[in-house]
PDB file of N, CA and C in Angstrom:
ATOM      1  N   UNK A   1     107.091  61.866 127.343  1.00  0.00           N
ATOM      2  CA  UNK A   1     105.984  61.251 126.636  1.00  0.00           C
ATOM      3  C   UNK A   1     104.786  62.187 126.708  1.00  0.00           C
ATOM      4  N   UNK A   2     104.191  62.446 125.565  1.00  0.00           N
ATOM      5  CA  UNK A   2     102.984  63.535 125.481  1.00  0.00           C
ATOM      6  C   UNK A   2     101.556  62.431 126.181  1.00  0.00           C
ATOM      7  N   UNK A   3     101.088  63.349 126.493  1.00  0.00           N
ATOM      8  CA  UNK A   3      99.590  62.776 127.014  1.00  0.00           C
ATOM      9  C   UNK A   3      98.921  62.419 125.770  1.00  0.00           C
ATOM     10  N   UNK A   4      97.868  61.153 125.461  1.00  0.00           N
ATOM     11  CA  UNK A   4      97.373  61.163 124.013  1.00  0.00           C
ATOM     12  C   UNK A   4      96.577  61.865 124.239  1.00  0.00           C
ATOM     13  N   UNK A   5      95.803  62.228 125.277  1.00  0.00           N
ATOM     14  CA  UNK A   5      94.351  62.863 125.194  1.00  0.00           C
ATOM     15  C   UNK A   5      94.887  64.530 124.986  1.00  0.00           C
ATOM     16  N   UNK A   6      95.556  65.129 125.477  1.00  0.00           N
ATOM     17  CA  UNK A   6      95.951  66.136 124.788  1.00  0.00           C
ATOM     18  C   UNK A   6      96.508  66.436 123.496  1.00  0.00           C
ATOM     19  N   UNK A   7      97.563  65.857 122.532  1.00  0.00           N
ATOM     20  CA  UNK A   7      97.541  66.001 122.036  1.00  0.00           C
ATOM     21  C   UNK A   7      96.726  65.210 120.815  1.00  0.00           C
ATOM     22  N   UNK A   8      95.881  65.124 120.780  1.00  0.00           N
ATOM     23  CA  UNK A   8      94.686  64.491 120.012  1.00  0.00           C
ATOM     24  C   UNK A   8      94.982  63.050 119.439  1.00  0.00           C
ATOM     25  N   UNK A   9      95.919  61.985 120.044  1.00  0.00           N
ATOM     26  CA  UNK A   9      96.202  61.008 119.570  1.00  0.00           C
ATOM     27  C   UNK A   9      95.495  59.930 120.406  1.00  0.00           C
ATOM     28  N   UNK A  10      94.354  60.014 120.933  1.00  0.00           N
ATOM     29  CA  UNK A  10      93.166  59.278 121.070  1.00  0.00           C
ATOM     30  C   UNK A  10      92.834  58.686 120.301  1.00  0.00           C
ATOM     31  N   UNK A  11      92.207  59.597 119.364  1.00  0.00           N
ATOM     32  CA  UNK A  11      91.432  59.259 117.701  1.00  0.00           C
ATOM     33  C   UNK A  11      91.889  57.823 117.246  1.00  0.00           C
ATOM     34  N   UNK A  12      93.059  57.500 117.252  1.00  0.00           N
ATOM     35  CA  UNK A  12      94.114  56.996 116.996  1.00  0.00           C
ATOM     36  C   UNK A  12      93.814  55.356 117.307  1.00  0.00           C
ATOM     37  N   UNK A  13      94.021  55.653 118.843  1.00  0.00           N
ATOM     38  CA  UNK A  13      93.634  54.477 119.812  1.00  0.00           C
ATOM     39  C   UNK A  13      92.093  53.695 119.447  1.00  0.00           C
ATOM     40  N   UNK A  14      91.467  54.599 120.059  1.00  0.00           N
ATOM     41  CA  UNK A  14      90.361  54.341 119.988  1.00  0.00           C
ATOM     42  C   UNK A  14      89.762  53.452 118.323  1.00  0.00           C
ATOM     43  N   UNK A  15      90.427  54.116 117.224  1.00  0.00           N
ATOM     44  CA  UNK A  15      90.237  53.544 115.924  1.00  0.00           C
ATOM     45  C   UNK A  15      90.839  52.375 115.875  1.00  0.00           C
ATOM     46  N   UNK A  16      91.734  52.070 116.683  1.00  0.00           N
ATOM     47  CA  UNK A  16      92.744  50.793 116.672  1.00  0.00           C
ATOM     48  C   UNK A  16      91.486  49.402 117.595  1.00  0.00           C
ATOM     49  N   UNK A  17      91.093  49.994 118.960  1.00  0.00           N
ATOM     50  CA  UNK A  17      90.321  49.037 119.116  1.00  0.00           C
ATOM     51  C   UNK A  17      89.135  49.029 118.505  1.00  0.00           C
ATOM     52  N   UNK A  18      88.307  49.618 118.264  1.00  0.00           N
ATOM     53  CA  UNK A  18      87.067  49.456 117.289  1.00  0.00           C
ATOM     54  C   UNK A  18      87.547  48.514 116.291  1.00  0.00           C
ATOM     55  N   UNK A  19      88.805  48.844 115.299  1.00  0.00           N
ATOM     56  CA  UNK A  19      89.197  47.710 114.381  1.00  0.00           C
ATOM     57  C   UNK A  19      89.026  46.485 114.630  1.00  0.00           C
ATOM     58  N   UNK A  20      89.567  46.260 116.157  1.00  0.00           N
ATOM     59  CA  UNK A  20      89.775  45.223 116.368  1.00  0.00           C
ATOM     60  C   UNK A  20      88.918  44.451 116.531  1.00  0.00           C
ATOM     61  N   UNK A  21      88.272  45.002 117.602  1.00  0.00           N
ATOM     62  CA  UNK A  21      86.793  44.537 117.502  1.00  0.00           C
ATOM     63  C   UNK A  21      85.936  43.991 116.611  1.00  0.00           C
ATOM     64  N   UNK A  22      85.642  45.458 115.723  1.00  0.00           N
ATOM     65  CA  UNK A  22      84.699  44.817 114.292  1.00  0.00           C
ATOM     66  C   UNK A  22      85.552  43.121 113.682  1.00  0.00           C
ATOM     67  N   UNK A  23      86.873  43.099 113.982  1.00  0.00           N
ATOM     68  CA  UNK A  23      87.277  42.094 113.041  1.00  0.00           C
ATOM     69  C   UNK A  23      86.994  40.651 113.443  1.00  0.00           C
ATOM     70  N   UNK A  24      87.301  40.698 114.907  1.00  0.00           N
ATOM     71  CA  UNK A  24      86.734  40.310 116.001  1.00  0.00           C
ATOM     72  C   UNK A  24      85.529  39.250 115.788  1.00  0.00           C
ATOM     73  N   UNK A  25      84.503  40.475 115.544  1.00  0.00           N
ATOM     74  CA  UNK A  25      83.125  40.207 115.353  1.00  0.00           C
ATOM     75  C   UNK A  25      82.650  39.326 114.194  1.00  0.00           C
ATOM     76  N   UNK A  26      83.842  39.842 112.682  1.00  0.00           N
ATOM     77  CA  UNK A  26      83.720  39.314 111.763  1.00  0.00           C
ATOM     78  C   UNK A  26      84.038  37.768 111.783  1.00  0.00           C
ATOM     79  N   UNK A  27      84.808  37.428 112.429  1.00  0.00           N
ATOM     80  CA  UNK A  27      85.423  36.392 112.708  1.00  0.00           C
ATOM     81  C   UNK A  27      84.468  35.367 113.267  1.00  0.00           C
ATOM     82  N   UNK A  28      83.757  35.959 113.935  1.00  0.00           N
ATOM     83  CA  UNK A  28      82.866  35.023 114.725  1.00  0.00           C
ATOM     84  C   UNK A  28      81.859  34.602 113.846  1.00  0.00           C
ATOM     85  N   UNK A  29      81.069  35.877 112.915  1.00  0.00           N
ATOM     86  CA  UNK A  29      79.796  35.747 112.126  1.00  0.00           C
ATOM     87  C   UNK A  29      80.819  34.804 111.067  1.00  0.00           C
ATOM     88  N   UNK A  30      81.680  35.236 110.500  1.00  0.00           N
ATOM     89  CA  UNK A  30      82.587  33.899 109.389  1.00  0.00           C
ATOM     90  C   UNK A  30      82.566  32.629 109.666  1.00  0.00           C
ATOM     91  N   UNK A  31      82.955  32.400 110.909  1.00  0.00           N
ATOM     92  CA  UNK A  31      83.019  30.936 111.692  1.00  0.00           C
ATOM     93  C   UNK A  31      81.057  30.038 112.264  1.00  0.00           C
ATOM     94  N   UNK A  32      80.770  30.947 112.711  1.00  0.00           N
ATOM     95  CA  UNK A  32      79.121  30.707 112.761  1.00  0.00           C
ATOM     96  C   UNK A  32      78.107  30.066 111.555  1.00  0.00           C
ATOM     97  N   UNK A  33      78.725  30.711 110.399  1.00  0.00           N
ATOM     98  CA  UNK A  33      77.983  30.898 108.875  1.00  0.00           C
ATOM     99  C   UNK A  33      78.432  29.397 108.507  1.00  0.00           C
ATOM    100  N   UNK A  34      79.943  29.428 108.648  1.00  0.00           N
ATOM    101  CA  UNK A  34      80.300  28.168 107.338  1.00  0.00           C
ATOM    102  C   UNK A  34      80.305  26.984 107.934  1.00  0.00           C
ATOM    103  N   UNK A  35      80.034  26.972 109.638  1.00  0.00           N
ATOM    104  CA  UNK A  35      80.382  25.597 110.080  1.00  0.00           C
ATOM    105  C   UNK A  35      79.187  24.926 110.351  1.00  0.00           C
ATOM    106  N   UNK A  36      78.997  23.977 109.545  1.00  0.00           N
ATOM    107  CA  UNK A  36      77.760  22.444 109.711  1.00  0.00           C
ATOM    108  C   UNK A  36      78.052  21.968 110.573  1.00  0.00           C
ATOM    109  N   UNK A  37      76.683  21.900 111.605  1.00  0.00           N
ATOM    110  CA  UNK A  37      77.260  20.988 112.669  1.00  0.00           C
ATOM    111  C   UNK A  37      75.809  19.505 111.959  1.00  0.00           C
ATOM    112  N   UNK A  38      76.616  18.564 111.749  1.00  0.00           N
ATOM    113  CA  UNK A  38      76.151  17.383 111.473  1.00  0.00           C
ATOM    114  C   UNK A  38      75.149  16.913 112.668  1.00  0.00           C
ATOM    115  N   UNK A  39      74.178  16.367 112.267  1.00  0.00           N
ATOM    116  CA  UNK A  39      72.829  15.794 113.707  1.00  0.00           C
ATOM    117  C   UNK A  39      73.661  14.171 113.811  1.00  0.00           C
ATOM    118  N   UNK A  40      73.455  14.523 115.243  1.00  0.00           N
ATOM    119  CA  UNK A  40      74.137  12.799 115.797  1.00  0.00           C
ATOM    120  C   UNK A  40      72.868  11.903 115.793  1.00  0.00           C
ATOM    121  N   UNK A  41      73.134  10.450 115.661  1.00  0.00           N
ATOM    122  CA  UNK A  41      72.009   9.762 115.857  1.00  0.00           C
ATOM    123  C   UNK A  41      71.981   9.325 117.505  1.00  0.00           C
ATOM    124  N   UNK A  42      70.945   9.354 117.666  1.00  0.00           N
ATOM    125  CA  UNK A  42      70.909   8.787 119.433  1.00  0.00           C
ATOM    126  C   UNK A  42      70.953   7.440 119.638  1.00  0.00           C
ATOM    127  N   UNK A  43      71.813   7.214 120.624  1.00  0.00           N
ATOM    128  CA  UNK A  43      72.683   5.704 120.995  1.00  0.00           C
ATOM    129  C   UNK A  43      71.184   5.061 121.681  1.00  0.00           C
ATOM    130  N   UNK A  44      71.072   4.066 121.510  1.00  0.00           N
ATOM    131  CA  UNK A  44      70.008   3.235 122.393  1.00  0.00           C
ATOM    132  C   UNK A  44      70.633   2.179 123.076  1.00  0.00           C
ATOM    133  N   UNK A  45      70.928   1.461 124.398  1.00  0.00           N
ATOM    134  CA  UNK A  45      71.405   0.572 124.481  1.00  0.00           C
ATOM    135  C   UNK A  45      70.533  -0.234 125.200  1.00  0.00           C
ATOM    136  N   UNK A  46      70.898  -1.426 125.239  1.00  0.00           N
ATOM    137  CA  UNK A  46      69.915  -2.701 125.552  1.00  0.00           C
ATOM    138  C   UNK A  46      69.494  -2.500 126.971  1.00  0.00           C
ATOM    139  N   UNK A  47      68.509  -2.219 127.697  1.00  0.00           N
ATOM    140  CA  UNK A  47      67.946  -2.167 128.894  1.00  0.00           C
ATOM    141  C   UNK A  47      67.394  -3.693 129.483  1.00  0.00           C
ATOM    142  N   UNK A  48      67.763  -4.469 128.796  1.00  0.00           N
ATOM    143  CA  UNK A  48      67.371  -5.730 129.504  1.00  0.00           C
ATOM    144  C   UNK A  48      68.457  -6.561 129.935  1.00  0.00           C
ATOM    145  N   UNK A  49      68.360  -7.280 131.444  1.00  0.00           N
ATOM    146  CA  UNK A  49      69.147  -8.024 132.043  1.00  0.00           C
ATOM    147  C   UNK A  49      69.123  -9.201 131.787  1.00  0.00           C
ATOM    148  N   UNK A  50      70.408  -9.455 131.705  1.00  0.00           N
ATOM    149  CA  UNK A  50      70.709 -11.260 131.304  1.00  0.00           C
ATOM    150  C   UNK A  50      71.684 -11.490 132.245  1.00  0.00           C
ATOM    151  N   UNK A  51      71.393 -12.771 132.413  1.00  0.00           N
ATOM    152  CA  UNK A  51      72.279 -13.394 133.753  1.00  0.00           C
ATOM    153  C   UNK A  51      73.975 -13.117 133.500  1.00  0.00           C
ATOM    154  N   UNK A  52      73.933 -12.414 132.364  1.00  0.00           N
ATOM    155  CA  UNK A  52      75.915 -12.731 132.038  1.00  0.00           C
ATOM    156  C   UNK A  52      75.650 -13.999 131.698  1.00  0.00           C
ATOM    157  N   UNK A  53      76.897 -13.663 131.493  1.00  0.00           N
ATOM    158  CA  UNK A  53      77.867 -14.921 130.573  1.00  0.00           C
ATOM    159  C   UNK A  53      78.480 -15.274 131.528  1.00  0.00           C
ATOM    160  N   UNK A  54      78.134 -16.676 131.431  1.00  0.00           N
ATOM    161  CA  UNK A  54      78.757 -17.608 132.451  1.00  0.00           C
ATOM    162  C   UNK A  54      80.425 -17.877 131.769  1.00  0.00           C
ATOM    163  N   UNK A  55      81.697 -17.910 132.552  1.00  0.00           N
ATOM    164  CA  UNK A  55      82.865 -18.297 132.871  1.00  0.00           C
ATOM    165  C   UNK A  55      82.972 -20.111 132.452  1.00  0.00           C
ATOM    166  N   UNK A  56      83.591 -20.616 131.390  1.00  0.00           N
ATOM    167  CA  UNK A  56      84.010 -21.629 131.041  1.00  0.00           C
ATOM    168  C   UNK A  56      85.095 -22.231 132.304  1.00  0.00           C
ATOM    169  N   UNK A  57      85.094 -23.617 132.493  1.00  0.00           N
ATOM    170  CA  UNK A  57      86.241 -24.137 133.346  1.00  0.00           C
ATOM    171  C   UNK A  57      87.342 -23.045 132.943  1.00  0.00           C
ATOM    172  N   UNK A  58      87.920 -23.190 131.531  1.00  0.00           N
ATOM    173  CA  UNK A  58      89.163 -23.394 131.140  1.00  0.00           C
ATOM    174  C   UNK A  58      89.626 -21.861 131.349  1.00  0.00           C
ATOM    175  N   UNK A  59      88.083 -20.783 131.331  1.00  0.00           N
ATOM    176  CA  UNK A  59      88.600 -19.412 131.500  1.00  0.00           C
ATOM    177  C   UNK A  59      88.922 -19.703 132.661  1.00  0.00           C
ATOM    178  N   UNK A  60      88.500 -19.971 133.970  1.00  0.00           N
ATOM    179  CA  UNK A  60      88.643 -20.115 134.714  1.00  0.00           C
ATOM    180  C   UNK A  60      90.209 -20.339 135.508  1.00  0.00           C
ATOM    181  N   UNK A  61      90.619 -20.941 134.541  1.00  0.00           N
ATOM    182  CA  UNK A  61      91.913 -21.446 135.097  1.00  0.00           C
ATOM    183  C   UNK A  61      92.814 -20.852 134.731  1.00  0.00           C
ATOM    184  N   UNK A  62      92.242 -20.084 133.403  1.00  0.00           N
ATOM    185  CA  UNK A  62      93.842 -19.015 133.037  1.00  0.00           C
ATOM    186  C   UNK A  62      93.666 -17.717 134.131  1.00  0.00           C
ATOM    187  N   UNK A  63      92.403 -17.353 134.305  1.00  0.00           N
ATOM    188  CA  UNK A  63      92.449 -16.168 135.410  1.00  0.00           C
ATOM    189  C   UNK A  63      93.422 -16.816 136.635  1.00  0.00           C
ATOM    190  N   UNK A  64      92.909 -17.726 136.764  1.00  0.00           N
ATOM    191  CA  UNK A  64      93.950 -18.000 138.347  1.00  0.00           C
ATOM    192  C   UNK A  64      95.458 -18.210 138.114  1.00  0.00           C
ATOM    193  N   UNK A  65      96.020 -18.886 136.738  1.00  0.00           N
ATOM    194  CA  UNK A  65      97.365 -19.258 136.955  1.00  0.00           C
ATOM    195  C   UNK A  65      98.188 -17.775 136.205  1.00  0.00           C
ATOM    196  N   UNK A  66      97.160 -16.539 136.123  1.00  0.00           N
ATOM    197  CA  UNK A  66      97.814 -15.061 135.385  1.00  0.00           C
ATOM    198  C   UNK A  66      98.770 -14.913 137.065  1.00  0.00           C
ATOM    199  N   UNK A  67      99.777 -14.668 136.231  1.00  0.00           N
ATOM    200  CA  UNK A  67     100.847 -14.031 137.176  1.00  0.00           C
ATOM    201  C   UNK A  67     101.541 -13.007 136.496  1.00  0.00           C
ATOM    202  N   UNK A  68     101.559 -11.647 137.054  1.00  0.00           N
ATOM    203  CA  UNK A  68     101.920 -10.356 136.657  1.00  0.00           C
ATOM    204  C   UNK A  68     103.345 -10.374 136.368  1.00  0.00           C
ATOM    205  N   UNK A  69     104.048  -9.385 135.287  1.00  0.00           N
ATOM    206  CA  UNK A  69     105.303  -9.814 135.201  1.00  0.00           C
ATOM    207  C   UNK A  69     106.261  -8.867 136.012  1.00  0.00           C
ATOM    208  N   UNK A  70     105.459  -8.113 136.428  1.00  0.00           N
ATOM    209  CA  UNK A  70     106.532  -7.056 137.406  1.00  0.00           C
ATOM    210  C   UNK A  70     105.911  -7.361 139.065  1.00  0.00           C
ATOM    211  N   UNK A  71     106.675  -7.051 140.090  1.00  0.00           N
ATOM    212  CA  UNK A  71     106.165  -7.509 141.239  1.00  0.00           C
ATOM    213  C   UNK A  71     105.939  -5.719 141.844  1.00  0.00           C
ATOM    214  N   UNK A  72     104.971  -5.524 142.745  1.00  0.00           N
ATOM    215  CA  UNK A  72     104.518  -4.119 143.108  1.00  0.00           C
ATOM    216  C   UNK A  72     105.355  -4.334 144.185  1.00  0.00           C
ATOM    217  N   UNK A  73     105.478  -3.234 144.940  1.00  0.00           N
ATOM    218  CA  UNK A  73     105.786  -3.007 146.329  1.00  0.00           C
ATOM    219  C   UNK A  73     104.558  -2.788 147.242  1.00  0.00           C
ATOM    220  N   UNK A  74     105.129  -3.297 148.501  1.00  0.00           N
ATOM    221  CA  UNK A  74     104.268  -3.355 149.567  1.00  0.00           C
ATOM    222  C   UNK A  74     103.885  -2.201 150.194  1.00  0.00           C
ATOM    223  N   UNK A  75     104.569  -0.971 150.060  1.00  0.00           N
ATOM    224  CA  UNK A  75     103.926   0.021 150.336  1.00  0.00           C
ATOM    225  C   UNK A  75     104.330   1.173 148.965  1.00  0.00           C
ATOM    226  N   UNK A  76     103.428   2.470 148.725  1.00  0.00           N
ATOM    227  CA  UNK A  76     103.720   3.006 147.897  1.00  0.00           C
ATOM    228  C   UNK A  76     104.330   4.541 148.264  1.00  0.00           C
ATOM    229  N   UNK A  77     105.484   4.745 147.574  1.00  0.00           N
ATOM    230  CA  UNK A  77     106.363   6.209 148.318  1.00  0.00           C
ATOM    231  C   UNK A  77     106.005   7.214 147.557  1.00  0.00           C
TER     232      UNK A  77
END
């Protein structure tokens, strides 16, 4: 295998990454140019406290009689 730097096939290389580069570069200024970034509106959410929502009897009673349909194990492996 010849050395590139001796026999002048540097030039070569070197033109290969510069290509790449510039294209590189182009790529970025292409992508920069055409993409709109749309303005978000800013979320506000309610800063005031309310007691909650109070729990009906009847919710009440389906929370307690929910029974899961798979059973877990008592320890986990």
């Amino acid at each position: 295998m010849e050395n590139p730097f001796e026999s002048g096939h540097i030039k070569n290389y070197v033109l290969l990454y510069v290509s790449i580069v510039v294209i590189m570069i182009l790529f970025f200024i292409a992508s920069t140019l055409f993409h709109d970034v749309a303005e978000v509106d800013k979320k506000v959410f309610n800063s005031e406290v309310n007691g909650g929502i109070p729990l009906h009897v009847e919710d009440k009673e389906k929370i307690e009689e929910f029974k899961p349909k798979f059973k877990l194990l008592e320890k986990s492996y």
